[in-house]
Protein backbone atom coordinates (compact mmCIF):
# COMPACT_ATOMS: atom_id res chain seq x y z
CA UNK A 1 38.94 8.40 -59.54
CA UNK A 2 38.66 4.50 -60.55
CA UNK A 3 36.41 4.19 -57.91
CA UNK A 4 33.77 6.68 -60.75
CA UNK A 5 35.59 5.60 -63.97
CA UNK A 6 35.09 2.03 -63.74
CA UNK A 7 31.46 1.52 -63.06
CA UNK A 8 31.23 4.31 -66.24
CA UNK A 9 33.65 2.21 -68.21
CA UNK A 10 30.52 -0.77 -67.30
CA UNK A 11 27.64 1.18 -68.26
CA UNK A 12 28.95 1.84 -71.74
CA UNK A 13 29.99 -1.39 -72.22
CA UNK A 14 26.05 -2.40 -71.22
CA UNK A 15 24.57 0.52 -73.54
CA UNK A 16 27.01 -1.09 -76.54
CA UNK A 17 25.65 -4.95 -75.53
CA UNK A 18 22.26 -3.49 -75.29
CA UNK A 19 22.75 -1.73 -79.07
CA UNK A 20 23.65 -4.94 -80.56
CA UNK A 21 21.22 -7.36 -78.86
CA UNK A 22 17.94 -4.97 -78.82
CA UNK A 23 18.37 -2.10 -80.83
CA UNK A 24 19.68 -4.54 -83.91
CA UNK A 25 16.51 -6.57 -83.18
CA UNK A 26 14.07 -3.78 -84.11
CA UNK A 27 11.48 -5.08 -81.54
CA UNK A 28 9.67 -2.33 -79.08
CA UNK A 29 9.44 -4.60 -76.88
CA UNK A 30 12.72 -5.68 -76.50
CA UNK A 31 13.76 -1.47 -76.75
CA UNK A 32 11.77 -1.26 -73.99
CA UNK A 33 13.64 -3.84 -71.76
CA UNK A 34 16.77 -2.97 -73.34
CA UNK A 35 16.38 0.93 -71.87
CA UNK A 36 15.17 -0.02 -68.42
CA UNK A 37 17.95 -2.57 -67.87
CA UNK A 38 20.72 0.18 -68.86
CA UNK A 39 18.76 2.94 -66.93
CA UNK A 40 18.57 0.14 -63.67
CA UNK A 41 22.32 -0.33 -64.32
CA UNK A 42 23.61 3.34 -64.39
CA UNK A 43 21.93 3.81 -61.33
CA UNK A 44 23.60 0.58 -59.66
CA UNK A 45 27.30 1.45 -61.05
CA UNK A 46 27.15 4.95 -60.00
CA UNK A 47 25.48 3.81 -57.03
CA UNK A 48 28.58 1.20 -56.06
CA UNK A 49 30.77 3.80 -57.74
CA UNK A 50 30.25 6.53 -55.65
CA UNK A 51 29.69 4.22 -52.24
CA UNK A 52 33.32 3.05 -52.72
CA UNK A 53 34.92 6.83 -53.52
CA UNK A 54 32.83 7.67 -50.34
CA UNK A 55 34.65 4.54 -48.23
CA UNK A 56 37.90 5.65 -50.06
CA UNK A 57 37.41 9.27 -48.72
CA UNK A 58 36.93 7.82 -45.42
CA UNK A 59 40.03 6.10 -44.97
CA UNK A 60 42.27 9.04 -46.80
CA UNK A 61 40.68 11.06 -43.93
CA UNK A 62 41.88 8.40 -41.12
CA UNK A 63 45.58 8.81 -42.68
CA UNK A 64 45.31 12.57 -41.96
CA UNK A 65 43.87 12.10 -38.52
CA UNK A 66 46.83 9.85 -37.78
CA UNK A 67 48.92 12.51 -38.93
CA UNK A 68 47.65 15.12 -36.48
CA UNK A 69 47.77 13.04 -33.93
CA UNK A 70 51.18 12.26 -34.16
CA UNK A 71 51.59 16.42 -34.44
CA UNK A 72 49.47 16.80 -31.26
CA UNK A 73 51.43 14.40 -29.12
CA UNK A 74 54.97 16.09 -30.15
CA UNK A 75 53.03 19.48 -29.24
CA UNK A 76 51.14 18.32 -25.95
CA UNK A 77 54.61 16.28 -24.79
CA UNK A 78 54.45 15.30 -21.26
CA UNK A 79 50.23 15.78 -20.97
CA UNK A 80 49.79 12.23 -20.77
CA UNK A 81 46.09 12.32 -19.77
CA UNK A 82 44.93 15.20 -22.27
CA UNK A 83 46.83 12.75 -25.52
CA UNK A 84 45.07 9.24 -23.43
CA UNK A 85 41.92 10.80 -24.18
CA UNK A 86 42.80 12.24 -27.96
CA UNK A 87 44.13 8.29 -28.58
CA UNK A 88 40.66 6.60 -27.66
CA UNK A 89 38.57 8.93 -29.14
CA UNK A 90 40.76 8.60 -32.40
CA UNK A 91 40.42 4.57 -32.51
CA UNK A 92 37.23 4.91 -31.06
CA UNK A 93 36.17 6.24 -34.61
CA UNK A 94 38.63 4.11 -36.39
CA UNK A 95 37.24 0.90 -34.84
CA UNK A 96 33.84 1.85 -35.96
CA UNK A 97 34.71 2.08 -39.61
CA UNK A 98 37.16 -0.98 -39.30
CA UNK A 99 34.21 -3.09 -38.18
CA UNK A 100 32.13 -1.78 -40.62
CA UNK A 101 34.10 -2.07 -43.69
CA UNK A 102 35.39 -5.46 -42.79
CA UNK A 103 32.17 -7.15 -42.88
CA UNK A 104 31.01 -5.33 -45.91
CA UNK A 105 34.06 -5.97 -47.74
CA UNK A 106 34.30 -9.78 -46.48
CA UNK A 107 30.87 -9.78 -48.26
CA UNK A 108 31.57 -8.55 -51.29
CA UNK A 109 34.33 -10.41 -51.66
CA UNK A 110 32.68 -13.43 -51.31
CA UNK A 111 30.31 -12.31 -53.78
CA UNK A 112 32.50 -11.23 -56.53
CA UNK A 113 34.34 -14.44 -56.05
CA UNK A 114 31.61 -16.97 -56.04
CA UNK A 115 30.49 -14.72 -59.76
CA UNK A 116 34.04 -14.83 -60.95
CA UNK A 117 34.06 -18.27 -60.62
CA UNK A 118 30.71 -19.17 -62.03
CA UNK A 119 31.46 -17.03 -65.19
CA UNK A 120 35.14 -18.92 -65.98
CA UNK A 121 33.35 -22.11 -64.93
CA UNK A 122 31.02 -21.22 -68.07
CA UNK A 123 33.38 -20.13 -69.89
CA UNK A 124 35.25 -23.37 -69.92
CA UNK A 125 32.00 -25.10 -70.57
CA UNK A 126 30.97 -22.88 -73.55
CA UNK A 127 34.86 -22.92 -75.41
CA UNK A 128 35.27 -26.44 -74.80
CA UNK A 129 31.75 -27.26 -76.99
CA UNK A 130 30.39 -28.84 -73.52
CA UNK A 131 27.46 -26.04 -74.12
CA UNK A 132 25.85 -24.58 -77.33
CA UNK A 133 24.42 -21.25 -76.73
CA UNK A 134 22.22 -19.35 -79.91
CA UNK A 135 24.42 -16.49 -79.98
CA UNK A 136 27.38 -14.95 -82.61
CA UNK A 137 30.82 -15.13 -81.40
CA UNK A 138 30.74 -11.32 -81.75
CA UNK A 139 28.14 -11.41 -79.32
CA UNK A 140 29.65 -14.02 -76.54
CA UNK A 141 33.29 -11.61 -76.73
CA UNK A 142 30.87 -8.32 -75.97
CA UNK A 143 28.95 -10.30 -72.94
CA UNK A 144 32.22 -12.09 -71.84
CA UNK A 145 33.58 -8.51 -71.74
CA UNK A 146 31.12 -7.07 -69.77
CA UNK A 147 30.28 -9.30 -67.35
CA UNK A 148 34.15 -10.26 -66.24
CA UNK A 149 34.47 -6.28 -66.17
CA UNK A 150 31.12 -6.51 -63.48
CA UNK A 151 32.66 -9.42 -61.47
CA UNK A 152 36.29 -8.09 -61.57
CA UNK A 153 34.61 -4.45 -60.62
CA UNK A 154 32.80 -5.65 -57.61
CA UNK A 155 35.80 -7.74 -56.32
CA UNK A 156 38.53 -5.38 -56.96
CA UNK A 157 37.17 -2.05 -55.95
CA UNK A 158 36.06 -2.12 -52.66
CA UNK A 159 39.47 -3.42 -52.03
CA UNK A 160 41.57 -0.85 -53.25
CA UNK A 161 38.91 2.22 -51.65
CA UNK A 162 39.64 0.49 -48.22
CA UNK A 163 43.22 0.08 -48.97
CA UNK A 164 43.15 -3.81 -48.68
CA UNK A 165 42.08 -6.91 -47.28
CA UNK A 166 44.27 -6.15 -43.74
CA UNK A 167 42.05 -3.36 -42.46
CA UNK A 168 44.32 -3.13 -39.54
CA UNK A 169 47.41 -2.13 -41.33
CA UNK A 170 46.72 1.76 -41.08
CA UNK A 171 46.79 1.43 -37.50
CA UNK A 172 50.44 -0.57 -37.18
CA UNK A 173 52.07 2.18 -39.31
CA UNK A 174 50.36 4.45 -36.74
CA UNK A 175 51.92 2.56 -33.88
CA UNK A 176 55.55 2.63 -35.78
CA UNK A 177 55.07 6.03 -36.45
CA UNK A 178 53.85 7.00 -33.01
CA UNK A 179 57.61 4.83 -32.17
CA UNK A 180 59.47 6.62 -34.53
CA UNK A 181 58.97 10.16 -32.59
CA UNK A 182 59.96 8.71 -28.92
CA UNK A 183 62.50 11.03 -27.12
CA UNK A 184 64.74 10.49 -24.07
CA UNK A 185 63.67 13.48 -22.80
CA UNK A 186 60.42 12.19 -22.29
CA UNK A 187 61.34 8.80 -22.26
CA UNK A 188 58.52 7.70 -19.78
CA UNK A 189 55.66 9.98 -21.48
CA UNK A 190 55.96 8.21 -24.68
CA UNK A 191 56.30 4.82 -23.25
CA UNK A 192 52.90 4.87 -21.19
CA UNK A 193 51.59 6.30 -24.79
CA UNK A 194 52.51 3.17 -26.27
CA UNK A 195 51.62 0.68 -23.31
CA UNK A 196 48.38 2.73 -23.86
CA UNK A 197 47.85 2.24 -27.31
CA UNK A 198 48.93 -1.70 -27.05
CA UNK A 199 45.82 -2.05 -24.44
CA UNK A 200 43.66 -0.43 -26.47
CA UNK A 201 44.39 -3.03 -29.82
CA UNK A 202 45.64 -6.22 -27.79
CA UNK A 203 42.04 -7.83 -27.55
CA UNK A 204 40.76 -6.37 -30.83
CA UNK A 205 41.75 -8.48 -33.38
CA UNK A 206 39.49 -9.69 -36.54
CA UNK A 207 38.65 -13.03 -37.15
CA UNK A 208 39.61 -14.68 -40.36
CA UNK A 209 35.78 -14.37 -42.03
CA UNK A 210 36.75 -13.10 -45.32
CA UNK A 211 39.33 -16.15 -46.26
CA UNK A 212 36.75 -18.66 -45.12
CA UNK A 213 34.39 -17.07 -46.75
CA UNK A 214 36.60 -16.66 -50.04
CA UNK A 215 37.05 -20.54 -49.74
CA UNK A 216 33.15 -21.51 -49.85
CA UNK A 217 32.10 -18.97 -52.33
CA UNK A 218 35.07 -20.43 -54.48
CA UNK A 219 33.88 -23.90 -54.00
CA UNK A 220 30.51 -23.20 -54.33
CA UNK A 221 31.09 -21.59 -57.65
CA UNK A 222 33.42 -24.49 -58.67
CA UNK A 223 30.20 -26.69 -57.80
CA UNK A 224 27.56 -24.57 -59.93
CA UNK A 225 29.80 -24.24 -62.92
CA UNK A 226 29.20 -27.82 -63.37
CA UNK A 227 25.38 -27.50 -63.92
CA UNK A 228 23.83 -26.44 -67.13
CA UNK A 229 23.95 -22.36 -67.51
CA UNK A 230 22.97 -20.42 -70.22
CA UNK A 231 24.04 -16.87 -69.93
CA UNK A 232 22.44 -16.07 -73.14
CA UNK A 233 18.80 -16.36 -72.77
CA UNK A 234 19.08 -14.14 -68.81
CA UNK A 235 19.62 -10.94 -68.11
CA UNK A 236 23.64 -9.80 -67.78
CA UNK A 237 22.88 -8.66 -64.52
């Protein structure tokens, strides 16, 4: 359920920035703005929200097939063709979401990373009296809230709903597992099972785009924390 609380959590933490920056002001116009930004950024939370339950669904559901795999090998011992053809069309499914969520997650990564680091990069600047913003300190605590929730949000969540960065770590607990149950009575069944399974993974490994990708966004941000930003007078979003 953090996957729907959080991005909640966000949008009353926007309605309460909102209250005290618009609302205070008395302004329609700024009433105006102030109710389409929330009402753009519900939609976006529960948007993300719901995106990463649906990803964390996903993956719960690979653990179960993995588990009745396992159950129809012990039951179809000794068919080694009929559980061959079970295996592949198992990872055939898995590899699809594997590839799939890696590079989404190896984006958003990058992107929560390269924000992270631009907000503490301001930070520093704005605490250390390098930048003077037109804002009360009541006000900087309530957007330094928020938008370090955001950043933390977008970085963190995906994450967890995919079960980590190592997207290939549900399939080596499948492979122990699938160990785990070998028998000497069928000693050779279960071995050409696992020679099978070891062809099937040997030359389908991922390539190490999210850390390299984690490294520029974190320099990058390092390098546009030094320029003059004024969170104050933009948007939180």
């Amino acid at each position: 359920m953090s996957c729907l609380l959080w991005p909640a959590v966000n949008v009353i933490f926007e309605i309460v920035y909102m209250y005290f920056n618009s609302v205070a002001q008395v302004q329609p116009v700024n009433l105006m703005f102030a109710v389409i930004e929330v009402l753009s950024v519900t939609h976006g939370m529960l948007l993300f929200g719901v995106f990463c339950y649906t990803l964390f669904l996903l993956r719960s559901s690979f653990e179960t097939e993995c588990n009745l795999l396992l159950a129809f090998f012990v039951e179809n011992e000794g068919h080694l063709d009929r559980c061959r053809l079970r295996l592949a069309e198992t990872y055939r499914d898995y590899r699809v979401f594997r590839s799939s969520v890696s590079a989404w997650v190896a984006f958003i990564v990058t992107i929560g990373i390269l924000g992270l680091t631009i907000h503490l990069s301001w930070n520093y600047d704005v605490y250390s009296g390098n930048e003077k913003l037109e804002m009360s300190g009541r006000d900087l605590i309530l957007l330094n809230c928020l938008i370090f929730s955001e950043k933390l949000m977008i970085l963190t969540l995906p994450v967890f709903a995919v079960g980590g960065m190592d997207h290939d770590c549900l399939w080596r607990h499948f492979h122990l597992a699938l160990s785990r149950n070998r028998r000497s009575e069928q000693e050779y069944f279960w071995e050409r099972l696992t020679y099978y399974l070891r062809d099937l993974t040997e030359n389908d490994r991922e390539t190490g785009i999210t850390m390299f990708l984690s490294v520029v966004s974190l320099y990058t941000g390092l390098r546009l924390g030094v320029q003059n930003l004024d969170y104050s007078r933009l948007p939180v979003h």
